[in-house]
Protein backbone atom coordinates (compact mmCIF):
# COMPACT_ATOMS: atom_id res chain seq x y z
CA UNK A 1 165.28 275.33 210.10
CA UNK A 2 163.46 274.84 206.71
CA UNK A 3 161.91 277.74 206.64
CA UNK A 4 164.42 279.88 207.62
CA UNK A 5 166.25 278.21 205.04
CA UNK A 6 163.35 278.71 202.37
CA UNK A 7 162.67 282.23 203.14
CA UNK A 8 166.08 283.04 203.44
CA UNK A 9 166.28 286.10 200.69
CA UNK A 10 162.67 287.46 202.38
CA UNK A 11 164.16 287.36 205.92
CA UNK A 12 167.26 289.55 204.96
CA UNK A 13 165.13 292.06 202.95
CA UNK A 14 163.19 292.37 206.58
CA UNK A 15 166.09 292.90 208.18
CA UNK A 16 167.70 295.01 206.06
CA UNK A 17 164.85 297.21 206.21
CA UNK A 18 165.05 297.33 210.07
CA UNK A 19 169.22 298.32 209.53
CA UNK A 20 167.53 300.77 207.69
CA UNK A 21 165.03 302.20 209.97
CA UNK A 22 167.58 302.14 212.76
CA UNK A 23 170.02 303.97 211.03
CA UNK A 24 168.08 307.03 209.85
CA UNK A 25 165.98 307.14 212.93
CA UNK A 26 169.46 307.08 215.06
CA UNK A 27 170.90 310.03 212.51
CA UNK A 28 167.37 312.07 213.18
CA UNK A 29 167.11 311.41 216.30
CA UNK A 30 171.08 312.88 217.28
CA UNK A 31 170.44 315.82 215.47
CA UNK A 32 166.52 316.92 217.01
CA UNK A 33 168.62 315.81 220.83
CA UNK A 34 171.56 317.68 219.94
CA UNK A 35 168.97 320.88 219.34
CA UNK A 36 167.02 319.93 222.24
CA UNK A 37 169.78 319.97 224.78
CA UNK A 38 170.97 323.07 223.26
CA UNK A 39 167.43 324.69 223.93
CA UNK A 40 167.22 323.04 227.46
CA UNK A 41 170.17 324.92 228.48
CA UNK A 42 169.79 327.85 226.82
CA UNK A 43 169.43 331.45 228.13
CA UNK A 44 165.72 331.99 227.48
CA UNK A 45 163.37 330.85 229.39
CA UNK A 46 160.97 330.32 226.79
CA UNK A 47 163.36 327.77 225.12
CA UNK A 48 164.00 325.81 228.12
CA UNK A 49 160.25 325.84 229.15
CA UNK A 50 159.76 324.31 225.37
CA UNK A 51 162.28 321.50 225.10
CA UNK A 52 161.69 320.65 228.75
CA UNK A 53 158.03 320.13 227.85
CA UNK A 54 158.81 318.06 224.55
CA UNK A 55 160.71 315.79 226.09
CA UNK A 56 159.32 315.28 229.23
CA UNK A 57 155.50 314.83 226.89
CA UNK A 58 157.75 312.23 224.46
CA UNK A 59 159.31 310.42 227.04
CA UNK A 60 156.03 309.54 229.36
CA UNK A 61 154.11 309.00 225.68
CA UNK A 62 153.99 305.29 224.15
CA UNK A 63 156.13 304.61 221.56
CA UNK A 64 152.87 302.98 220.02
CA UNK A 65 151.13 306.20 220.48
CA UNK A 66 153.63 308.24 219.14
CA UNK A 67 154.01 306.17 215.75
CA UNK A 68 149.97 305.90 215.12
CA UNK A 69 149.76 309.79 214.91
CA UNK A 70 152.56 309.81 212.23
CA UNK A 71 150.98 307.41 210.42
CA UNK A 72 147.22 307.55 210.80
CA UNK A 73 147.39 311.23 212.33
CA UNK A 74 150.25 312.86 209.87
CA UNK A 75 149.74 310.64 206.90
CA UNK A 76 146.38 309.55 206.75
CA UNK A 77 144.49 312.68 208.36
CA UNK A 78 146.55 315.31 207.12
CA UNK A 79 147.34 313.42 203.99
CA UNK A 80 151.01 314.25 204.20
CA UNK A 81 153.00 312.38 201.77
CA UNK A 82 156.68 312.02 201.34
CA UNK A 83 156.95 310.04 198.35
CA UNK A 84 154.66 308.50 195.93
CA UNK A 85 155.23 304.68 196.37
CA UNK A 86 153.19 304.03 199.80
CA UNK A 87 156.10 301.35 201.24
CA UNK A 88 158.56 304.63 200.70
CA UNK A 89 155.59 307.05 202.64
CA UNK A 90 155.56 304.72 205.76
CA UNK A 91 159.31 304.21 205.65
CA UNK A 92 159.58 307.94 205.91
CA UNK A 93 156.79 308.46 208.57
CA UNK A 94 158.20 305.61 210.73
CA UNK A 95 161.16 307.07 211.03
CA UNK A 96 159.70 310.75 211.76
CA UNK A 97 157.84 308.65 214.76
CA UNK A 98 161.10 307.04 215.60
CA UNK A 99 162.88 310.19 215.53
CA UNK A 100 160.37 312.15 217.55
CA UNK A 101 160.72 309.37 220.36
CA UNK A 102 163.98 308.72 220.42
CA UNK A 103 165.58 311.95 220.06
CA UNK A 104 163.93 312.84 223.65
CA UNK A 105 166.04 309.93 225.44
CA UNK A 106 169.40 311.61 223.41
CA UNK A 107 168.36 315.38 224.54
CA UNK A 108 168.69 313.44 228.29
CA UNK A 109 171.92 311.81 227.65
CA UNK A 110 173.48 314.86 226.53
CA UNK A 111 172.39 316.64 229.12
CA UNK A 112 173.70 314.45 231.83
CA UNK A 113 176.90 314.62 229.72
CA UNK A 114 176.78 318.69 230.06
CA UNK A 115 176.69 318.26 234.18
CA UNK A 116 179.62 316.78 234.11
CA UNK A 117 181.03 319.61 232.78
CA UNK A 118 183.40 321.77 235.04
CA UNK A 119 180.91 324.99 235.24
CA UNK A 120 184.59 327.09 235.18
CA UNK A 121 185.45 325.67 231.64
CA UNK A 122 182.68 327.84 230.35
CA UNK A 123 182.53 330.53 232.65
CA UNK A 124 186.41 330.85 231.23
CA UNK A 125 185.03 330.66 227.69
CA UNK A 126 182.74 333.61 228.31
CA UNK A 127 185.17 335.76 229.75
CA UNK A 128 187.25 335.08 226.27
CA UNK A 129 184.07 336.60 224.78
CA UNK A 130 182.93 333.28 223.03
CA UNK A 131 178.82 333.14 222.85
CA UNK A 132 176.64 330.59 224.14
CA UNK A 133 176.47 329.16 221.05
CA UNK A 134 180.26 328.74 220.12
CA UNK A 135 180.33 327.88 224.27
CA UNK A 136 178.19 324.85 223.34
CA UNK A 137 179.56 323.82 220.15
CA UNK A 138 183.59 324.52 221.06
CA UNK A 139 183.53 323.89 224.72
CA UNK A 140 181.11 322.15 226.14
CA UNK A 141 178.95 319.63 223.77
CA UNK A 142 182.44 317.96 222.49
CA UNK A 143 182.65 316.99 226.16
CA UNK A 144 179.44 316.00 226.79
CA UNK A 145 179.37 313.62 224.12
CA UNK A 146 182.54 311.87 224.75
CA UNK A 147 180.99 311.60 228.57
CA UNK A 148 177.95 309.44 227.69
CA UNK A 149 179.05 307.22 224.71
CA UNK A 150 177.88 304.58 226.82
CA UNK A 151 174.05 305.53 226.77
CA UNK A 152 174.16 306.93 223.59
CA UNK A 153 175.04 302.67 222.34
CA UNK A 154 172.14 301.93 225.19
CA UNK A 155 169.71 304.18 223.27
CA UNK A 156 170.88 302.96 219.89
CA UNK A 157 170.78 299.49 220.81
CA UNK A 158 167.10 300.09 222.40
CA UNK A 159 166.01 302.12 218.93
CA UNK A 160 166.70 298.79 217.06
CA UNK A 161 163.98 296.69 219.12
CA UNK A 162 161.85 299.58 218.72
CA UNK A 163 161.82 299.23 215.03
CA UNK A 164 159.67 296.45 215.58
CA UNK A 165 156.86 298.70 216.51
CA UNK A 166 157.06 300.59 212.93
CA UNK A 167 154.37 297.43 211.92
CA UNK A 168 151.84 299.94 212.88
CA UNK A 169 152.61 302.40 210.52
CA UNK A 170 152.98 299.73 208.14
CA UNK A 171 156.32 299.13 207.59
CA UNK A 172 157.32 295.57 206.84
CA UNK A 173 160.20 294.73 208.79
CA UNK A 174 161.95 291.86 210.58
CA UNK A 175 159.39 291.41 213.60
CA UNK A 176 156.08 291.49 210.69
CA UNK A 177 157.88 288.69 208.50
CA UNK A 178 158.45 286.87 211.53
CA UNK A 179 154.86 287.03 212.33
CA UNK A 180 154.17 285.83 208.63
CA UNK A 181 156.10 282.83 208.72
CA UNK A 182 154.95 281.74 211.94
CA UNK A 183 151.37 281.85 210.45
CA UNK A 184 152.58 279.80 207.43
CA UNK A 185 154.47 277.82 208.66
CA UNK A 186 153.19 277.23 212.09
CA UNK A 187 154.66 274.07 213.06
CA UNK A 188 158.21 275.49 213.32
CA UNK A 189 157.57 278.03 215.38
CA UNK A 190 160.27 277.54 217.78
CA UNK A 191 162.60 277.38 215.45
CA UNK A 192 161.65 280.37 213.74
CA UNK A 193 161.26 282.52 216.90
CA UNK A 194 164.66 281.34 217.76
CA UNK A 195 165.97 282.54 214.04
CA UNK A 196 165.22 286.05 214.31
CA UNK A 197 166.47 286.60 218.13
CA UNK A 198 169.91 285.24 216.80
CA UNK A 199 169.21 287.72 214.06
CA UNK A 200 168.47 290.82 217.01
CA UNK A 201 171.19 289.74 218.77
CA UNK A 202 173.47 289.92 215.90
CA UNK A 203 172.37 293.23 215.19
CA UNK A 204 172.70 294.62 218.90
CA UNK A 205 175.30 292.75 220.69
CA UNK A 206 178.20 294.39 218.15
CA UNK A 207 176.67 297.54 218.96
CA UNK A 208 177.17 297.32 222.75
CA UNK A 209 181.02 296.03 222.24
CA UNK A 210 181.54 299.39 219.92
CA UNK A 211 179.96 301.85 222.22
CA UNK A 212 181.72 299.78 225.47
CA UNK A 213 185.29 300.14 223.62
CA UNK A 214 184.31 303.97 222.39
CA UNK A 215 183.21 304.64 225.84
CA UNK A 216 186.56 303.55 227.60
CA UNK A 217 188.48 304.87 224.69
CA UNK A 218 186.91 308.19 224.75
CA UNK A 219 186.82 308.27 228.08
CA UNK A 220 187.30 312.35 229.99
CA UNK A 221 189.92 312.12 232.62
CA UNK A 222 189.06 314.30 235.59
């Protein structure tokens, strides 16, 4: 417990930075899935045939994989920067990585949530002479999201661990000053191990209680 208490200040700066990471990541990644599950369902071939092969490529890639080419391939390569303090670049590129990944699980969810869609609902909103897009965005995607609130908090709460990976591109977050203080201060490791899983718990057990009482609260009668 001493060195949790001792490195109190640097242990909330890592996990602040993973709050962080999880929350622009999560905002990225609903937008890119929202557009994704509008392209996998969308009248043209050529869009379906393009979001069907993102996501199925993103889903079957390592997460590991995935964040090395956005920061070794993206930044380092192609020398792509996104802001002039390096700590800033990788923030930025970890959560492009995060958002890539992510937002392929969130293009599945939705569509799941489409299915259960009665097919009339927008056969009747065609016949009223709404488009496919004003289908989607009046009819059909409310619905869908109110069906899978549930997965939606299972892929949130599975984007926070996976902040932990963003050490490869650099980023110093809660599962790298873990790593630190178990090499300083290595004969507490137990105790420090035991620190940050409280700390991941804290972080992801409220999530699943929201997303539980959303998804009963919001749930479609049929």
């Amino acid at each position: 417990m001493e060195a949790l208490l001792i490195e109190g200040d640097t242990i909330l700066a890592a996990f602040w930075m993973t709050i962080r990471l999880t929350a622009v990541s999560a905002l990225g990644s609903l937008v890119l899935g929202t557009l994704l599950t509008a392209m996998r369902v969308a009248p043209l071939a050529a869009l379906r045939a393009a979001a069907g092969t993102y996501v199925s490529v993103a889903r079957n890639t390592p997460l590991t994989l995935v964040l090395l080419f956005t920061g070794l391939g993206v930044g380092a390569n192609l020398g792509v920067e996104l802001s002039d303090d390096i700590a800033t670049n990788n923030f930025w590129l970890a959560c492009i990585g995060l958002t890539a990944y992510t937002s392929a699980f969130v293009c599945e969810a939705l569509r799941s949530g489409l299915n259960t869609v009665p097919v009339g609902q927008a056969e009747a909103a065609r016949s009223l002479g709404l488009g496919f897009v004003k289908t989607l965005r009046l009819i059909t995607l409310p619905q869908a999201f109110r069906a899978v609130v549930a997965p939606l908090g299972s892929i949130l709460i599975a984007l926070t661990k996976n902040t932990t990976i963003a050490l490869v591109v650099g980023v110093s977050e809660a599962s790298v000053r873990m790593r630190e203080m178990i090499e300083t201060y290595g004969d507490q490791v137990i105790q420090i191990f035991l620190g940050f899983a409280a700390g991941f718990v804290l972080l992801c057990l409220p999530m699943g209680l929201l997303f539980g009482w959303l998804s009963r609260r919001m749930a479609v009668a049929r």
